[in-house]
Protein backbone atom coordinates (compact mmCIF):
# COMPACT_ATOMS: atom_id res chain seq x y z
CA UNK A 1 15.40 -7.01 -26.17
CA UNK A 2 15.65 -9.09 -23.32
CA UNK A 3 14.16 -12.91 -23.85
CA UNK A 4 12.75 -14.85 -21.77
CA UNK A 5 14.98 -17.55 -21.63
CA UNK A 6 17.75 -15.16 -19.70
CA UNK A 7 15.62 -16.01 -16.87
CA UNK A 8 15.37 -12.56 -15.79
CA UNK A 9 14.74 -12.71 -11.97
CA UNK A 10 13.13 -9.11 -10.55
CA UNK A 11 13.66 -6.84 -7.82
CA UNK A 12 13.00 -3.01 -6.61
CA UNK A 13 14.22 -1.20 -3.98
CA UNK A 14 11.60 -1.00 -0.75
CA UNK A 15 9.86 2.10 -0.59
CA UNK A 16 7.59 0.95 2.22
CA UNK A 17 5.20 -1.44 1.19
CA UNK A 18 4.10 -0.65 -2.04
CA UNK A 19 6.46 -1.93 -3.69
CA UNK A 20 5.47 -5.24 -2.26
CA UNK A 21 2.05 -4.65 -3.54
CA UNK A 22 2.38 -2.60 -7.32
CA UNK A 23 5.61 -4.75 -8.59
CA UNK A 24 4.81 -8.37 -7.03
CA UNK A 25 1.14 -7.78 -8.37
CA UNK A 26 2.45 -7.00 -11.94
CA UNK A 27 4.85 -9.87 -11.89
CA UNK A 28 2.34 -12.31 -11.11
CA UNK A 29 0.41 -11.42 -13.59
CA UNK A 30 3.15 -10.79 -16.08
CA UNK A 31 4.13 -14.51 -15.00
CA UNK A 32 7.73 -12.83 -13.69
CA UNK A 33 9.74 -14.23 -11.03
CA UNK A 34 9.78 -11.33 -8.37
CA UNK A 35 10.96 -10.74 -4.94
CA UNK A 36 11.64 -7.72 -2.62
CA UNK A 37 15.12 -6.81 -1.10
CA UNK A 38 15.84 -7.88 2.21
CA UNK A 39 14.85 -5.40 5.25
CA UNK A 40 16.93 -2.41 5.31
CA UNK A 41 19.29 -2.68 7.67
CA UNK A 42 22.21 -0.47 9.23
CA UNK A 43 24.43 -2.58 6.40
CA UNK A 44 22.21 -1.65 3.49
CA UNK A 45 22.46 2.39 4.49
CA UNK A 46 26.28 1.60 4.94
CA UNK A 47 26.95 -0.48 1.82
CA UNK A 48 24.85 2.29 -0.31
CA UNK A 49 27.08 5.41 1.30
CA UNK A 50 30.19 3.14 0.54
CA UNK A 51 29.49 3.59 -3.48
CA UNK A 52 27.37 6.13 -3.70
CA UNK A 53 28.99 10.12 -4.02
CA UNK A 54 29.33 12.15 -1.09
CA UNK A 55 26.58 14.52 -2.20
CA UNK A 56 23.96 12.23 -2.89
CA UNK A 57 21.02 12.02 -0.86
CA UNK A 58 19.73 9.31 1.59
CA UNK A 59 17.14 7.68 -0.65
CA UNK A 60 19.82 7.45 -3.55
CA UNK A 61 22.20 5.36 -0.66
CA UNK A 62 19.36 3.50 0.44
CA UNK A 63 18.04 2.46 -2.80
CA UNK A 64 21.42 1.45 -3.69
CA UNK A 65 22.15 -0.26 -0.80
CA UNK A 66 18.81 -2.55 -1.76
CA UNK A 67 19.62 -3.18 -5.20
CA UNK A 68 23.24 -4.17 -4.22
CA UNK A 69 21.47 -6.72 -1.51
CA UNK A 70 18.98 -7.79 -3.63
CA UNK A 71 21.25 -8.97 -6.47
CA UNK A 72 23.48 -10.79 -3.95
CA UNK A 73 20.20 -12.16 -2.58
CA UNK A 74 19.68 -13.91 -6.58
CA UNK A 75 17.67 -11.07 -8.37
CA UNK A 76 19.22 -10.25 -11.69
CA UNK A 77 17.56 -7.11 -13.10
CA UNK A 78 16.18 -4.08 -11.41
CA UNK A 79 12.30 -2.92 -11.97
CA UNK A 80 11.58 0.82 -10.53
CA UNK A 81 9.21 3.97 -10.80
CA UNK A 82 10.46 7.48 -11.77
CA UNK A 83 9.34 10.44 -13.46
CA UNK A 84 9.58 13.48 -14.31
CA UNK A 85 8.03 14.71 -11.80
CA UNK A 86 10.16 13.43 -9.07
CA UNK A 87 13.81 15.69 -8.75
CA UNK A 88 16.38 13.60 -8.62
CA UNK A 89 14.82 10.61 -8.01
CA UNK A 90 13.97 10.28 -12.17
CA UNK A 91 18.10 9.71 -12.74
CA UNK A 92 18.82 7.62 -9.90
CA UNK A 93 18.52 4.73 -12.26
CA UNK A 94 20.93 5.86 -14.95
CA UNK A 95 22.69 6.28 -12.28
CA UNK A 96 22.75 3.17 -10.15
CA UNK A 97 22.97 0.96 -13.13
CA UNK A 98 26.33 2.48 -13.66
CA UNK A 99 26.83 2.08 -9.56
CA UNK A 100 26.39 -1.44 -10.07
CA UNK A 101 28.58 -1.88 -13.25
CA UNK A 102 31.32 -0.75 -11.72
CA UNK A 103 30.57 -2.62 -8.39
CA UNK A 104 29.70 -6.21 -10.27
CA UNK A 105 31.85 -5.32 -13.67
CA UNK A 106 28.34 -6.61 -15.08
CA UNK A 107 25.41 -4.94 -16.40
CA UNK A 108 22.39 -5.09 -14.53
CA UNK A 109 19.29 -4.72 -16.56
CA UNK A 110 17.51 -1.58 -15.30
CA UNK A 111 13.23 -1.46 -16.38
CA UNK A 112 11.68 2.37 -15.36
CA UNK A 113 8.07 2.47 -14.73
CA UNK A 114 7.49 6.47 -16.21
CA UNK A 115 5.05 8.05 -13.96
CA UNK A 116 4.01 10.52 -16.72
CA UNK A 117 2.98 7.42 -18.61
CA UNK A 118 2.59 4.23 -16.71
CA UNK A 119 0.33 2.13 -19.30
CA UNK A 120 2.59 2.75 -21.77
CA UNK A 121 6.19 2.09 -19.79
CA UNK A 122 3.98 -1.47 -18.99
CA UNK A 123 3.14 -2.25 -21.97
CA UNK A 124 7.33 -1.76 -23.24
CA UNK A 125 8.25 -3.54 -20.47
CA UNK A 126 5.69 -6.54 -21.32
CA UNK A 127 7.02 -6.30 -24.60
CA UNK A 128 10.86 -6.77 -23.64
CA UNK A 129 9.62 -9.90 -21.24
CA UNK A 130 7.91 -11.20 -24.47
CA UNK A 131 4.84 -11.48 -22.61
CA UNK A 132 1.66 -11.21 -24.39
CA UNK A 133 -1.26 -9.31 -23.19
CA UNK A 134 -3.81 -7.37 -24.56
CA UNK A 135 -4.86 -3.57 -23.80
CA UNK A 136 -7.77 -4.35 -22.20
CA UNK A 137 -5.89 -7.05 -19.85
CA UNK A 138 -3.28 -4.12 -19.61
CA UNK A 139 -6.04 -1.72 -18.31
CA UNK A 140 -7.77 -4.21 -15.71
CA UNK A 141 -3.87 -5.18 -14.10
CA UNK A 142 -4.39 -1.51 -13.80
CA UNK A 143 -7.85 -1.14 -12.52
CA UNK A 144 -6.47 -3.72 -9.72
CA UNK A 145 -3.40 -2.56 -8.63
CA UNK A 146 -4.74 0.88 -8.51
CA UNK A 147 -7.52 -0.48 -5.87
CA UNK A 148 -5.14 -2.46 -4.18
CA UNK A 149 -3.01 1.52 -3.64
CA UNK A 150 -6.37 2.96 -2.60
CA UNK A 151 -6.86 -0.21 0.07
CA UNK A 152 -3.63 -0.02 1.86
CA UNK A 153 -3.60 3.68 2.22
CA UNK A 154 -7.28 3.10 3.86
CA UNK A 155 -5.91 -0.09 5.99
CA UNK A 156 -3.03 2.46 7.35
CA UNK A 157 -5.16 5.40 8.09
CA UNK A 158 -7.48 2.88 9.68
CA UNK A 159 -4.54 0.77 11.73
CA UNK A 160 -3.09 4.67 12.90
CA UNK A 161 -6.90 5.57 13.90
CA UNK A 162 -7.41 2.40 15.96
CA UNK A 163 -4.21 1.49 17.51
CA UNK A 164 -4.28 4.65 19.58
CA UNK A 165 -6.97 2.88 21.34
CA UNK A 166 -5.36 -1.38 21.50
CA UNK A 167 -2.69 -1.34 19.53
CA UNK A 168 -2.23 -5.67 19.21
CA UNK A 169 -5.95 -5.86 17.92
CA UNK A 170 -5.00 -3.11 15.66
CA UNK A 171 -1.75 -4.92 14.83
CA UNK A 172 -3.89 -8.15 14.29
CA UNK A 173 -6.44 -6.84 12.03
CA UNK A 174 -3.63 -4.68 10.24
CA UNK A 175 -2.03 -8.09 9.01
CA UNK A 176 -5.01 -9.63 8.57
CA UNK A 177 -6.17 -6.94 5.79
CA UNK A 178 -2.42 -6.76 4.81
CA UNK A 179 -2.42 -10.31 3.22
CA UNK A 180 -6.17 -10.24 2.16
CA UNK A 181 -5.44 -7.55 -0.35
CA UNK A 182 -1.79 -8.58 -1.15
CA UNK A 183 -3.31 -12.14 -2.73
CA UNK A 184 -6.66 -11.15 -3.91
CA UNK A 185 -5.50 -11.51 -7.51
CA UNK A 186 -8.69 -9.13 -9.01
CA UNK A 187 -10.48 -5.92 -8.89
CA UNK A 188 -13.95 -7.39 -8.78
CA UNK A 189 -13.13 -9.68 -5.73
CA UNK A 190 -11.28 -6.18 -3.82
CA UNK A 191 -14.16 -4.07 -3.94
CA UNK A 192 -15.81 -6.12 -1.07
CA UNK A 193 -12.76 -5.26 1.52
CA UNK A 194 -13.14 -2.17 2.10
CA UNK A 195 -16.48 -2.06 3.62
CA UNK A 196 -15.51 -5.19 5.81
CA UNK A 197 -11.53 -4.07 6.61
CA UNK A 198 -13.53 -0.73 7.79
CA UNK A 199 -16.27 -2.45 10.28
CA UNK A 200 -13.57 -4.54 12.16
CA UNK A 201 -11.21 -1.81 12.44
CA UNK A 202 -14.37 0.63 14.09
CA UNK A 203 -15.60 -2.19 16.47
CA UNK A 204 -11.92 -1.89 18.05
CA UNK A 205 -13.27 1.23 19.20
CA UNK A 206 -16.94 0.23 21.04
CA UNK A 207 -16.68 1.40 24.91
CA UNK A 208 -13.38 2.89 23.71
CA UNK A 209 -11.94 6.17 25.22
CA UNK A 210 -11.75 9.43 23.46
CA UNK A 211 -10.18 9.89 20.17
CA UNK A 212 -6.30 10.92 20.07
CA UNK A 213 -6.02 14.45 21.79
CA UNK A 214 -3.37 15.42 19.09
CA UNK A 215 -3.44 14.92 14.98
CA UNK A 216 -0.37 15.78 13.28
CA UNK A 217 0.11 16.01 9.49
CA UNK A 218 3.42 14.46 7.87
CA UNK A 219 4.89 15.81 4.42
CA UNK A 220 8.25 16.14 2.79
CA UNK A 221 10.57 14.09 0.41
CA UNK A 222 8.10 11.16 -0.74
CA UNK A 223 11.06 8.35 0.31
CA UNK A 224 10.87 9.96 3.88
CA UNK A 225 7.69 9.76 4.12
CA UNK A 226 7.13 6.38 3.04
CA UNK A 227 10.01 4.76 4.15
CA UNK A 228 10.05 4.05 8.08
CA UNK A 229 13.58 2.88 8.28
CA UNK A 230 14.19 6.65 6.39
CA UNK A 231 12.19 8.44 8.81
CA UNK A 232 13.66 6.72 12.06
CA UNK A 233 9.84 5.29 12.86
CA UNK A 234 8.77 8.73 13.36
CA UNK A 235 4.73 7.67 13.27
CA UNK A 236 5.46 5.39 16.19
CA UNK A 237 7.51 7.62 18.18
CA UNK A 238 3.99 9.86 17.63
CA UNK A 239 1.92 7.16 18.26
CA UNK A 240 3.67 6.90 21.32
CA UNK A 241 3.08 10.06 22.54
CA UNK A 242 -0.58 10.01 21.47
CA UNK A 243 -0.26 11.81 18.63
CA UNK A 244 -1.90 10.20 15.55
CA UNK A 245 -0.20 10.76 12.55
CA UNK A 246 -1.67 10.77 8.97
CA UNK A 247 1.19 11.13 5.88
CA UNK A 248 0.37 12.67 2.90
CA UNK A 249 2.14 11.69 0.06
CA UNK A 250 1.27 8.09 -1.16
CA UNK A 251 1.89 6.36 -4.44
CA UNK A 252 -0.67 7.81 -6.32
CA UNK A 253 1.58 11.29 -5.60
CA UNK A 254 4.17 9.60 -7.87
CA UNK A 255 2.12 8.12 -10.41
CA UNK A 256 -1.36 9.21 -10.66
CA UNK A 257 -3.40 6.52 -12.90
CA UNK A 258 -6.80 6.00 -10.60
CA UNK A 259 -8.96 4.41 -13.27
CA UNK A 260 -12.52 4.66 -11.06
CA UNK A 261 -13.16 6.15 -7.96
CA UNK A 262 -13.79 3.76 -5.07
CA UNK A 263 -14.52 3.78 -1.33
CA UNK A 264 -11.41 3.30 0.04
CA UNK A 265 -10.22 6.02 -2.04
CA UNK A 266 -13.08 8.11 -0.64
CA UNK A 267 -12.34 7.33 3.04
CA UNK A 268 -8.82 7.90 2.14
CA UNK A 269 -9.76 11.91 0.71
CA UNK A 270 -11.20 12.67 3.78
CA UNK A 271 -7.58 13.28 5.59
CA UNK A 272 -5.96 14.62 2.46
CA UNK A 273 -6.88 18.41 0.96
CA UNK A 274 -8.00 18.28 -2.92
CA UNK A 275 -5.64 19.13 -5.09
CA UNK A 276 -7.50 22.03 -6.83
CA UNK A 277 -8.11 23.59 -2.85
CA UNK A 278 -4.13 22.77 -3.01
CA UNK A 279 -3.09 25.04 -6.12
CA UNK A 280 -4.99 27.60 -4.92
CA UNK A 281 -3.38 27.87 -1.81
CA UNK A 282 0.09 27.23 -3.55
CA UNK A 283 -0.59 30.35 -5.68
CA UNK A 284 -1.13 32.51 -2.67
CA UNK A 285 1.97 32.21 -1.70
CA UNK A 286 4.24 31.77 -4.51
CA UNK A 287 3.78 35.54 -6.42
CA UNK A 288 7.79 35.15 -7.99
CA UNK A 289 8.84 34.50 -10.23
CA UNK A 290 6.89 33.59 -12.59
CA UNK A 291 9.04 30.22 -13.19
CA UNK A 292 7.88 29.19 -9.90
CA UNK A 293 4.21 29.70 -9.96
CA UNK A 294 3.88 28.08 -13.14
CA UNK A 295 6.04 25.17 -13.09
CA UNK A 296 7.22 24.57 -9.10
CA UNK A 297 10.62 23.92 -8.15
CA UNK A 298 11.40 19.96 -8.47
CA UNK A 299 10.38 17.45 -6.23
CA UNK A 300 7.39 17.67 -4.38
CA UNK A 301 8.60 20.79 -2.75
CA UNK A 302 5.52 22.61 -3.95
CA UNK A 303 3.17 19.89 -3.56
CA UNK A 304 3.95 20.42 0.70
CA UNK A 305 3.61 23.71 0.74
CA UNK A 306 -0.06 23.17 -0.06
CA UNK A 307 -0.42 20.57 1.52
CA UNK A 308 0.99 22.44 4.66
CA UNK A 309 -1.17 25.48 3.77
CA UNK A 310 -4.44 22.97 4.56
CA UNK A 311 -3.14 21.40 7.73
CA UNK A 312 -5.27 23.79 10.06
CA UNK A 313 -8.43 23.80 8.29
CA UNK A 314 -8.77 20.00 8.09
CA UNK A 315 -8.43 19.75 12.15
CA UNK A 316 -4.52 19.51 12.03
CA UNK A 317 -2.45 20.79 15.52
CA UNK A 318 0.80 20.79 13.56
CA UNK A 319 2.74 19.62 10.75
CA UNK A 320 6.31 17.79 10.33
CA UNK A 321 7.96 18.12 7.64
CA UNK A 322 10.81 15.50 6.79
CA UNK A 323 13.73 15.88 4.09
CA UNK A 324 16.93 14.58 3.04
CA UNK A 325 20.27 16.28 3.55
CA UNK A 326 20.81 18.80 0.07
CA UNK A 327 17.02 17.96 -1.12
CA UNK A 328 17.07 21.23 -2.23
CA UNK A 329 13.13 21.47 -3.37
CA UNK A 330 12.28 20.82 0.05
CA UNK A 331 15.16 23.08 1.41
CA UNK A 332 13.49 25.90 -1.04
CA UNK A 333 9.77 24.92 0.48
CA UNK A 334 10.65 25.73 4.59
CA UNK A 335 10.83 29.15 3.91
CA UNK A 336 7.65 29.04 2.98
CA UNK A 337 6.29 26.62 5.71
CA UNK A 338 7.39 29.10 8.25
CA UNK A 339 5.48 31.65 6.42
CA UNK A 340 2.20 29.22 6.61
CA UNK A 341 3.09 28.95 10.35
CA UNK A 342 3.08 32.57 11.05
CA UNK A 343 0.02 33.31 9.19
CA UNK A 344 -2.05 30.28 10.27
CA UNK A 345 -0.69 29.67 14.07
CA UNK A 346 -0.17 26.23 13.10
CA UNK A 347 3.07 25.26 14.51
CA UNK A 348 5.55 22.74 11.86
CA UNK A 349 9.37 21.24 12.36
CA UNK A 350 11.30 20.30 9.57
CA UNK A 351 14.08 17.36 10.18
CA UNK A 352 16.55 16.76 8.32
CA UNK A 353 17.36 13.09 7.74
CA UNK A 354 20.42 11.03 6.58
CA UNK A 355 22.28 8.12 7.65
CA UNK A 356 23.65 9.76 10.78
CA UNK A 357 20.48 10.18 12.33
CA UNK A 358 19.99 8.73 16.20
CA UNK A 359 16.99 7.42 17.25
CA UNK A 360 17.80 9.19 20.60
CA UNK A 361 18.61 12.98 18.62
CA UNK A 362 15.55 12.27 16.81
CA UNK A 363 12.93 11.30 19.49
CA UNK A 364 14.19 14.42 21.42
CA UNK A 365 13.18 16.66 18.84
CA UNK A 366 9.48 14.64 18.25
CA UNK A 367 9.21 14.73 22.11
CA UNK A 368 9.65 18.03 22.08
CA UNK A 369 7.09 19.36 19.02
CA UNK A 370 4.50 17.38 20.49
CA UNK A 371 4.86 19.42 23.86
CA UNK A 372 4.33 22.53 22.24
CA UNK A 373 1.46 21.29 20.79
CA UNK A 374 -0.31 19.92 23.48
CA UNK A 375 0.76 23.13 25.41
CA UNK A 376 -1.07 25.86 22.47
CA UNK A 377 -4.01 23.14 22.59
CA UNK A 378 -4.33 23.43 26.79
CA UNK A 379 -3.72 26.94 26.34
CA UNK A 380 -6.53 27.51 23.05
CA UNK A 381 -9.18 25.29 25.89
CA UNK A 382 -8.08 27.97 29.09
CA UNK A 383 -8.75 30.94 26.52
C-alpha cells in the first residue's frame, strides 16, 4: 500500500478534456495533488514511438509519450481508465509501467480506474491513498463528476452548433462554461448550468443565418475521436467547410456509471441513437458467427457499426470514421460500414491515423468527402 507520506503526485495521459475534468475532480476531493501532462506536441508523439514497439498503435505512443512528459514535468504516479471493454487499451498500463521502468530504471506507480466497476476501483484506490470517505460521499463524487461528463458533452455540441454562425462569441461563451463547470465543486450547484450555458449559447443565433447546410457524424477508435491532436483537428477542418460535426463516443462509452438522468444529458441524446435502437441495428447485420453477434469483436468496433447504421435516420449527410493503424476491431467494422453505405445511400470515409499523418494529406481527403456530400445534397434538392 502506498502511504501518504510518499507524497504521491498524480497524472493521466490527455484524452481530450475529460481527463481534466473526471481525474482533477476526484483529486480534489480525494485531497490529491493532481495535474495534467503538458499539450501534446510533435515531441510527445516522437518520444512515445521512440519506446514504444513498432506495432503498437497511436494512442499507446501518445499516451506514453504523456506519461514520460508528465513525470519529467514532477508527477510521480500514473492514474488512468481501462476496461474490459476497451481492446487493447485495458493492457496499455501493464504495459507502460514496464515502458517506464525500463526508461527511468524506477517503478512508477500505475492506479486503473476499471470501467466494468468504477465505484469499486475508487474506493481501492481511496484506500491505497489512505483517504477516508464514506459510500455515500463515494456515490455523490460520483453523482458530480458524472454531471460534470453530461455538461461538457452539452457545452461541445452547443459550441459546434453556434460557432458555425460567430465563432469568437462561441469561443467566448465556450470558455466561459468551460471553467464554470470545471470549479463548481457539487452536483446540487451544476444542475443550474445547463439551462443558463443553453440560453447564451441560442441567443448567438437571434437574426442569425440558416443552420449548417451539412451535419456529419464522427465514430471510430474512442482516442481518435476524442483526442484532437489524434485526429489532426478534423472537427475544425469541418467546421471550416461548414460542416458541423457531432462525435459519438464520449466518456460515458468507456465507463457507463450515470447515476440520474439530467438535462444536459437529455439535450445531449438528442444527436446520439439509443443504444437498444443500436443493438438492433447491430444484429441486422452481424448474422456470423455466432461469436460475433453475441459478444462483438473488441474495441468499440461494434459499437460504430450501429452507430453508423443510425446516421441517416437522425438527419446525418455522412459519416467519418477514424482509426488507428492495426486497430484491428475497427479494421473488422469498415466492411461493414460500406455495407451500411450501400444499403442506406449514406456516404462514410474511414482514415487511418498515426504519427505520419499531414495536416495537408489529411485536409485533402476532408475537403474532398465534404464535396461529395454537398454534391448528393444539391443533387437530392434538383430531384
Amino acid at each position: 500500500m502506498y502511504k501518504k507520506k510518499d507524497r504521491l503526485k498524480f497524472s493521466s495521459p490527455n484524452m481530450g478534456d475529460y481527463n481534466k475534468l473526471v481525474f482533477r475532480t476526484l483529486m480534489e476531493k480525494l485531497g490529491q495533488e493532481y495535474f495534467l501532462p503538458p499539450p501534446i506536441t510533435a515531441d510527445t508523439v516522437r518520444m512515445g514511438t521512440r519506446y514504444s514497439h513498432e506495432l503498437a498503435c497511436q494512442p499507446y505512443r501518445i499516451s506514453l509519450g504523456d506519461e514520460i512528459r508528465a513525470i519529467q514535468s514532477g508527477a510521480n504516479a500514473i492514474i488512468l481508465s481501462a476496461g474490459a471493454d476497451a481492446c487493447r487499451y485495458r493492457y496499455y498500463w501493464s504495459s507502460q509501467k514496464q515502458a517506464l521502468r525500463r526508461i527511468l530504471d524506477r517503478d512508477i506507480p500505475f492506479f486503473v480506474i476499471k470501467h466494468e466497476d468504477v465505484v469499486g476501483s475508487l474506493a481501492t484506490f481511496a484506500e491505497c491513498c489512505e483517504v477516508g470517505i464514506s459510500q455515500r460521499e463515494l456515490l455523490d463524487l460520483m453523482r458530480t463528476i458524472n454531471l460534470k461528463i453530461d455538461l461538457y458533452d452539452a457545452l461541445g455540441i452547443l459550441y459546434r452548433m453556434e460557432r458555425m454562425h460567430d465563432r469568437s462569441a462561441a469561443r467566448f461563451l465556450y470558455g466561459r462554461y468551460w471553467n464554470i463547470i470545471e470549479k463548481t465543486g457539487n452536483s446540487v450547484e451544476l444542475e443550474s448550468v445547463f439551462a443558463a450555458m443553453k440560453r447564451d449559447f441560442e441567443s448567438l443565433t437571434s437574426g442569425s443565418g440558416p443552420a449548417p447546410e451539412l451535419k456529419v457524424m464522427l465514430i471510430g477508435s474512442v482516442y481518435e475521436v476524442l483526442e484532437t491532436e489524434a485526429n489532426n483537428h478534423v472537427e475544425d477542418m469541418l467546421a471550416d467547410l461548414g460542416a458541423l460535426t457531432i462525435p459519438m463516443l464520449n466518456y460515458h462509452a468507456l465507463a457507463s456509471f450515470r447515476c440520474a438522468p439530467n438535462e444536459a444529458a437529455a439535450f445531449c441524446d438528442r444527436f446520439r441513437p439509443a443504444h437498444r435502437e443500436m443493438g438492433r441495428r447491430l444484429l441486422s447485420l452481424i448474422k456470423t458467427p455466432s461469436l460475433i453477434r453475441h459478444y462483438g469483436f473488441g474495441g468499440f468496433g461494434s459499437y460504430n457499426i450501429g452507430l453508423a447504421a443510425c446516421a441517416k435516420d437522425l438527419g446525418y449527410d455522412g459519416v467519418i470514421h477514424l482509426y488507428p493503424f492495426f486497430c484491428m476491431p475497427e479494421i473488422i467494422a469498415k466492411s461493414f460500414l460500406k455495407e451500411i453505405s450501400v444499403a442506406q445511400d449514406i456516404p462514410i470515409m474511414s482514415i487511418v491515423t498515426d504519427e505520419n499523418n499531414s495536416d495537408l494529406g489529411f485536409r485533402a481527403k476532408v475537403e474532398a468527402f465534404v464535396d461529395l456530400l454537398q454534391w448528393k445534397k444539391r443533387r437530392a434538392c434538383r430531384v
